[in-house]
Protein backbone atom coordinates (compact mmCIF):
# COMPACT_ATOMS: atom_id res chain seq x y z
CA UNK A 1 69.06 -53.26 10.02
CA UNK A 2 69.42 -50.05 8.39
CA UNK A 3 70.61 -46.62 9.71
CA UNK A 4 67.26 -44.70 9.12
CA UNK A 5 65.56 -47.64 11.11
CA UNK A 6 67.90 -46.80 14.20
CA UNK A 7 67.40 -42.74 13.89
CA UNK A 8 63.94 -43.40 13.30
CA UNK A 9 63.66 -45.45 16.69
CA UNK A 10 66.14 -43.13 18.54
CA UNK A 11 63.75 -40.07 17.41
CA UNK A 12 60.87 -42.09 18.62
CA UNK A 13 62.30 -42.62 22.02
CA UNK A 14 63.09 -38.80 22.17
CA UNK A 15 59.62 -37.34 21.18
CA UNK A 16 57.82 -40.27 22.52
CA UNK A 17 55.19 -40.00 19.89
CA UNK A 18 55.32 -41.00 16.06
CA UNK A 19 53.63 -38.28 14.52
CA UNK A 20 56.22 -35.37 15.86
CA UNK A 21 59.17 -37.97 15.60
CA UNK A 22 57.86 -38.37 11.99
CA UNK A 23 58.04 -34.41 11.58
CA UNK A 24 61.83 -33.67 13.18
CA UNK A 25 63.14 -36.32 11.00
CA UNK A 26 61.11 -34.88 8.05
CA UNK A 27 59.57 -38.00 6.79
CA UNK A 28 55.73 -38.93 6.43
CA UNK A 29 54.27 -41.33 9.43
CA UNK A 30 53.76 -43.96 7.75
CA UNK A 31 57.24 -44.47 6.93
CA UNK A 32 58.63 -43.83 9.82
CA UNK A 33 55.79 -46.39 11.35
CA UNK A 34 57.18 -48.74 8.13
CA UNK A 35 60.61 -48.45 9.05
CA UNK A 36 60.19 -49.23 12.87
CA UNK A 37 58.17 -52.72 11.90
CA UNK A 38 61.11 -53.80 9.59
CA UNK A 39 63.09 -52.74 13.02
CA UNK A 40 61.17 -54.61 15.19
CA UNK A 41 60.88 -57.76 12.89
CA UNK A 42 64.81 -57.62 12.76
CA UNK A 43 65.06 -57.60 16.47
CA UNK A 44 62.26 -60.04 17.30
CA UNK A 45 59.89 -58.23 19.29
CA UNK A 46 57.89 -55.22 19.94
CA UNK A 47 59.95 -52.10 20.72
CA UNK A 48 56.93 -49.36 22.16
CA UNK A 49 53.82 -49.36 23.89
CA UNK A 50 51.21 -46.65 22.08
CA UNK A 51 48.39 -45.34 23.88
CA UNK A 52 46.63 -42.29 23.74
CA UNK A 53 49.25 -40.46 25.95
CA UNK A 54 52.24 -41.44 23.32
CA UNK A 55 54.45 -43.87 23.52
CA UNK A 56 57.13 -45.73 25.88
CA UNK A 57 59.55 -48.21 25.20
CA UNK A 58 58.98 -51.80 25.91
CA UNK A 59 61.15 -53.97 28.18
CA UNK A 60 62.60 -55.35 24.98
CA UNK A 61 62.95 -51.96 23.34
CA UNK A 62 64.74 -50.59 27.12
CA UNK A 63 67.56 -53.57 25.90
CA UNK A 64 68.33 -52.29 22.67
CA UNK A 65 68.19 -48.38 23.23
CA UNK A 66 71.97 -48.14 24.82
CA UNK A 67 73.21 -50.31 21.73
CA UNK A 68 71.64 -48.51 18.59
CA UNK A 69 72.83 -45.42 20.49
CA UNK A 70 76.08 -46.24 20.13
CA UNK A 71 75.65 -47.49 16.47
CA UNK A 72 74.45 -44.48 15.40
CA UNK A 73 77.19 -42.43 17.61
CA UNK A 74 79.96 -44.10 16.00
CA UNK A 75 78.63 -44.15 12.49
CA UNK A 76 78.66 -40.67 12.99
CA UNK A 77 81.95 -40.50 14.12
CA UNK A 78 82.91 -42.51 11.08
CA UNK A 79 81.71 -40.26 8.78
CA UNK A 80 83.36 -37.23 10.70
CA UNK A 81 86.63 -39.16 10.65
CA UNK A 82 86.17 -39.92 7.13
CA UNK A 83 85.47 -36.20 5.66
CA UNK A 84 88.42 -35.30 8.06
CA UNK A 85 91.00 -37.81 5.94
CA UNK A 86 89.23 -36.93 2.47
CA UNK A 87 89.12 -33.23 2.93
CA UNK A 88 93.36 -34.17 4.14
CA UNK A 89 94.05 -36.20 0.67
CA UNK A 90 94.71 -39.42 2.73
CA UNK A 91 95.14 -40.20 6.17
CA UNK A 92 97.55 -38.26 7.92
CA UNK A 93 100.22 -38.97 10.50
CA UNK A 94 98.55 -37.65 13.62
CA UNK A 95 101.16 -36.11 15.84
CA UNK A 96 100.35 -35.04 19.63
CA UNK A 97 102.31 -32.84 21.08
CA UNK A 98 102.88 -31.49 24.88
CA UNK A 99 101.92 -28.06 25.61
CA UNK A 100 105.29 -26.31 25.97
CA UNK A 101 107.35 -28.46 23.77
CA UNK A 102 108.80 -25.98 21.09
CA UNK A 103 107.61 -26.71 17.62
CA UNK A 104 110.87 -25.55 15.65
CA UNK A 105 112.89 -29.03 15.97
CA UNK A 106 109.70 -31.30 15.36
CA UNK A 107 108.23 -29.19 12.06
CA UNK A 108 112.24 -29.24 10.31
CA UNK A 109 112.08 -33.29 11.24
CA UNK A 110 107.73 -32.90 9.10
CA UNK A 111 109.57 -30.70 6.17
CA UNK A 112 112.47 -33.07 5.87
CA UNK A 113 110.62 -36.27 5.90
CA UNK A 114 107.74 -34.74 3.62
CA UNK A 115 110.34 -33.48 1.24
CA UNK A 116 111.16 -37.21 0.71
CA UNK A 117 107.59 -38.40 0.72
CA UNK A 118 105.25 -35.14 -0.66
CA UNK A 119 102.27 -37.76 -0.65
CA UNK A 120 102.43 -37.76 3.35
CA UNK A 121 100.10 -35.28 5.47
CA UNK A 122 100.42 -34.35 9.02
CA UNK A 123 97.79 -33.44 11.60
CA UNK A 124 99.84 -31.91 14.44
CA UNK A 125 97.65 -31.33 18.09
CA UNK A 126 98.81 -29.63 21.10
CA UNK A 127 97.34 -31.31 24.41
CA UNK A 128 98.04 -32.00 27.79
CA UNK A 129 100.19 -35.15 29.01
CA UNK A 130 96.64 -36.91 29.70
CA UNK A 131 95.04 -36.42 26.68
CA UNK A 132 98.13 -37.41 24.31
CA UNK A 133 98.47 -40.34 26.37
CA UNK A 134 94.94 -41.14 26.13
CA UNK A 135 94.94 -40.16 22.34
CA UNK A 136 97.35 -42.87 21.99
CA UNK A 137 95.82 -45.17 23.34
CA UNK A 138 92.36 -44.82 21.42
CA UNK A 139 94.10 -44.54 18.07
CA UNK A 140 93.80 -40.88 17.83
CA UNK A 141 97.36 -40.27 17.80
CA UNK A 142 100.00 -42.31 16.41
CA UNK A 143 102.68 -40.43 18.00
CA UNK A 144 103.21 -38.38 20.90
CA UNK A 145 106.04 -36.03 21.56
CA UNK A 146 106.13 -35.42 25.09
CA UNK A 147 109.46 -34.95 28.35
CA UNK A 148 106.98 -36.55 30.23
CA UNK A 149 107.47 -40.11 31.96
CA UNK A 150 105.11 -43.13 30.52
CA UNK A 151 104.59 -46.76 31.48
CA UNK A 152 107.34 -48.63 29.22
CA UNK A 153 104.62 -51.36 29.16
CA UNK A 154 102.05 -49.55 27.40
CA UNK A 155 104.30 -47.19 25.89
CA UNK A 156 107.65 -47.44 23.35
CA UNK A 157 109.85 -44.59 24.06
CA UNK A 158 112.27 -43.13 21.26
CA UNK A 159 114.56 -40.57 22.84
CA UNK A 160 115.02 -37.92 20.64
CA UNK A 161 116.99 -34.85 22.52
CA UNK A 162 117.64 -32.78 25.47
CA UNK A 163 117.65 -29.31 26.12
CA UNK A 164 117.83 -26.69 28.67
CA UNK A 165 115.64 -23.68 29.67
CA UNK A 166 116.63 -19.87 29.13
CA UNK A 167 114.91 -16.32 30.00
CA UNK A 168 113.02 -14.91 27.05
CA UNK A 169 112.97 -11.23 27.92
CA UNK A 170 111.77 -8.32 25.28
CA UNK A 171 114.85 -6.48 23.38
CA UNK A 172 114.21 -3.50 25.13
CA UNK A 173 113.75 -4.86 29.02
CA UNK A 174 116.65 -3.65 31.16
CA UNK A 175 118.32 -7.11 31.40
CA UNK A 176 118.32 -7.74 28.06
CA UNK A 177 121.62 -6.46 27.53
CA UNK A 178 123.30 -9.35 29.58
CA UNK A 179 124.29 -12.44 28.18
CA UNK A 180 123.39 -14.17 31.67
CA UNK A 181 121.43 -14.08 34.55
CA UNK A 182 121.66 -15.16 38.11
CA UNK A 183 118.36 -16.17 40.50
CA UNK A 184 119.44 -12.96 41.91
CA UNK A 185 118.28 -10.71 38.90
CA UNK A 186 115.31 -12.76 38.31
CA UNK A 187 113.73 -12.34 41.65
CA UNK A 188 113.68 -8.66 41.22
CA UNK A 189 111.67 -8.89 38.41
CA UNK A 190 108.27 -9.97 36.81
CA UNK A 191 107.49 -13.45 36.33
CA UNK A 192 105.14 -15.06 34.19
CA UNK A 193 104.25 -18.61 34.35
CA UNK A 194 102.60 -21.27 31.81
CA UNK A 195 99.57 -22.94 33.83
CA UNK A 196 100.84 -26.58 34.59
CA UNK A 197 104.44 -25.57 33.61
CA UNK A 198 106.56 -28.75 35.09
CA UNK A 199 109.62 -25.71 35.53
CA UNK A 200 107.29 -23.10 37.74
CA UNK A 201 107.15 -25.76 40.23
CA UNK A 202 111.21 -26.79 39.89
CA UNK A 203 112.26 -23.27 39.67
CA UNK A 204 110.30 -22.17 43.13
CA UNK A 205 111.93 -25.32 44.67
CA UNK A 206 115.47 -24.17 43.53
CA UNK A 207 114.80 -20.84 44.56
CA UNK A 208 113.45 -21.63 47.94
CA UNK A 209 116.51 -23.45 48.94
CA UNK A 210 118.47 -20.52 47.75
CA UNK A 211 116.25 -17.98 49.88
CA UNK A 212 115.12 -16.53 46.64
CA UNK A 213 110.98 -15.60 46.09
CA UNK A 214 110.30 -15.97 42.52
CA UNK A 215 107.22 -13.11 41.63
CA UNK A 216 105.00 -14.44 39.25
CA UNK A 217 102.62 -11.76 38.31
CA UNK A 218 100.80 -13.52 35.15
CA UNK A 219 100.00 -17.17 34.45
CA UNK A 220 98.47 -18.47 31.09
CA UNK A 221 98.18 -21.59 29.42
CA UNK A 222 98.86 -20.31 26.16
CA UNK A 223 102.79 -19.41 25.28
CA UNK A 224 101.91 -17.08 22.38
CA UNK A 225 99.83 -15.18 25.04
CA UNK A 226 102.58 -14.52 27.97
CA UNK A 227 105.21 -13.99 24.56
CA UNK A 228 103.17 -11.12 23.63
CA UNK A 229 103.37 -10.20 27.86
CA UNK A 230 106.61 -10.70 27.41
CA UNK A 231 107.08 -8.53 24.07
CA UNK A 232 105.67 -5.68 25.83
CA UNK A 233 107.84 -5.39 28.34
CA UNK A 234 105.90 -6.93 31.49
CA UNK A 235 109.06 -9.10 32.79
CA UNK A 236 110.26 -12.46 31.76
CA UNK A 237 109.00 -16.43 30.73
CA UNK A 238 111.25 -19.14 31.35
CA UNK A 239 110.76 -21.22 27.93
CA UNK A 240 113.07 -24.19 26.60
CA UNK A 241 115.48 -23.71 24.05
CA UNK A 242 112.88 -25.01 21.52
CA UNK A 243 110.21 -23.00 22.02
CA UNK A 244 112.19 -19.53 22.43
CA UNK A 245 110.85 -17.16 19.57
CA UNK A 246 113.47 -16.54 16.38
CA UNK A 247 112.65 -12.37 16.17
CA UNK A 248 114.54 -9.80 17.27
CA UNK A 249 111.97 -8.31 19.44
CA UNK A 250 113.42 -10.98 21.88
CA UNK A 251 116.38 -11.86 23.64
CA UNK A 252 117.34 -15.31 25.50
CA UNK A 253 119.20 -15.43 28.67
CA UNK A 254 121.20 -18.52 30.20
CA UNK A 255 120.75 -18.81 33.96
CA UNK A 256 123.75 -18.61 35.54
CA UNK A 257 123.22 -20.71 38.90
CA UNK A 258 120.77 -23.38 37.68
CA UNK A 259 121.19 -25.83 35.14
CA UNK A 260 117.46 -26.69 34.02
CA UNK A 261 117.21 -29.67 31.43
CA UNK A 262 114.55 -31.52 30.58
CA UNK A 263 114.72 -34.82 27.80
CA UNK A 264 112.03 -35.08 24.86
CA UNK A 265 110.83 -38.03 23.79
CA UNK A 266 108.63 -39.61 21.33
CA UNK A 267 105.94 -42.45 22.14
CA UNK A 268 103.64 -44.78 20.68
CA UNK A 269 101.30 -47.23 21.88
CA UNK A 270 102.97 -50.67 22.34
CA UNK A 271 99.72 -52.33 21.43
CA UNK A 272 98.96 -50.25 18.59
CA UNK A 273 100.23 -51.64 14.65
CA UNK A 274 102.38 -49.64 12.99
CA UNK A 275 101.93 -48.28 9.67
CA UNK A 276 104.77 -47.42 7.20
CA UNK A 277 104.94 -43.95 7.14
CA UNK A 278 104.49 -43.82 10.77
CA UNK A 279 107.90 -45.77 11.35
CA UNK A 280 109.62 -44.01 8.60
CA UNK A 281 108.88 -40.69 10.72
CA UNK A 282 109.89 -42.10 14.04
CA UNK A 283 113.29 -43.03 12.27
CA UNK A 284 113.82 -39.44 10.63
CA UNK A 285 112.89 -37.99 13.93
CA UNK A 286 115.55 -40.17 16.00
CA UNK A 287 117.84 -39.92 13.48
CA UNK A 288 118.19 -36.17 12.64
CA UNK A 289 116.17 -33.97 15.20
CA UNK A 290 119.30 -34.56 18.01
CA UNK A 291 121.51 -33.04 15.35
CA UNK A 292 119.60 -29.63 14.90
CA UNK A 293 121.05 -26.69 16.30
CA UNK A 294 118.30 -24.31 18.48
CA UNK A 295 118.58 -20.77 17.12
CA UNK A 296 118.56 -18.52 20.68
């Protein structure tokens, strides 16, 4: 069967009537009527009823609608996915990344192992833990770099470092002039949060048992966003070393009484073949991110 044949149907089952199916897919009647003949010859049977009303499907033509659906939906997809890797020069290494995982280790580890193969491109996407994973699963992601926990039967886990969490405060905030802070000085001032943040939950835990109230006044799930909070002077984010900004509008604190660490891994899908470049990667990530030092 041919692709017009199963638009041509699909339109026919929308409009319910060949003459305005024939005119939204901008082709005369009688070959639309032409191509759903060679359609129904294909399939053996008679896919509508006409009467003077329109048109409904037949019991034989009710079978077939869910399948050429999803013919058409993933030829479509196809040729999406296709443009994509064209308009990239090749198909890239698709990286998923956590929200909140800072992007300064993992883009030196892209520009060293692209400086050794130029013909490699990336496509780097920030999701939640739930997507990546699912991503992963569906081929959508051949890595993802995560400090979340994953089922080592599904999943192959390459540690790659560990870091700990500081204050990001703005140059000019009054605490920026210490070199540490205690829960003390951080419950007596603003508090912004990143929505789903694993540490907001941690660091009210450790707090609590301390009979400290953390006040978080702002919550976002963007970084950038509570940076720029942050920047102008409306209190302080709790970021990993990673992700703290390199600019001298901002200053990084270590906490004093708490020693916050998480450990970043990277995963693929255990079921999933691996190409080349894709291993090469994993290996120049294992071997050389742990080494990088984390400019704060």
């Amino acid at each position: 069967m041919e692709m017009n044949q199963i638009r041509y149907f699909l339109a026919v089952v929308e409009y319910r009537n060949f003459t305005h199916a024939a005119r939204a897919m901008n082709v005369s009647q009688p070959s639309l009527t032409t191509a759903i003949r060679k359609l129904e010859d294909r399939l053996g049977g008679r896919l509508f009823l006409r009467d003077r009303a329109g048109c409904s499907l037949t019991p034989l033509g009710a079978v077939v609608l869910p399948y050429l659906k999803e013919v058409l939906q993933q030829t479509q997809k196809a040729m999406v996915d296709a443009k994509r890797y064209v308009r990239l020069e090749g198909i890239p290494i698709s990286v998923g990344v956590s929200e909140g995982i800072g992007q300064f280790k993992i883009a030196n580890a892209i520009a060293r192992y692209q400086a050794r193969a130029p013909e490699i491109n990336f496509e780097i996407i920030i999701d939640k833990q739930n997507a990546l994973l699912n991503g992963l699963r569906e081929g959508r992601f051949d890595i993802a770099i995560t400090n979340a926990d994953a089922a080592s039967e599904l999943y192959q886990a390459e540690p790659l470092y560990s870091e700990t969490y500081r204050v990001v405060v703005s140059s000019t905030h009054p605490i920026s002039q210490r070199k540490t802070v205690n829960l003390d000085v951080l419950a007596g001032n603003e508090a912004l949060a990143r929505v789903d943040c694993d540490m907001r939950e941690v660091l009210f835990s450790f707090c609590a048992d301390r009979g400290n109230t953390m006040n978080f006044t702002h919550r976002s799930n963007r970084v950038d966003w509570l940076l720029e909070l942050v920047r102008l002077g409306r209190g302080f984010v709790i970021l990993p070393e990673t992700a703290v900004p390199r600019s001298k509008e901002f200053v990084s604190l270590t906490i004093e009484d708490a020693d916050f660490e998480r450990h970043v891994v990277a995963l693929r899908y255990a079921h999933q073949p691996v190409r080349p470049e894709i291993r090469g990667f994993t290996q120049e990530l294992s071997r050389h991110i742990s080494a990088d030092e984390c400019i704060v």
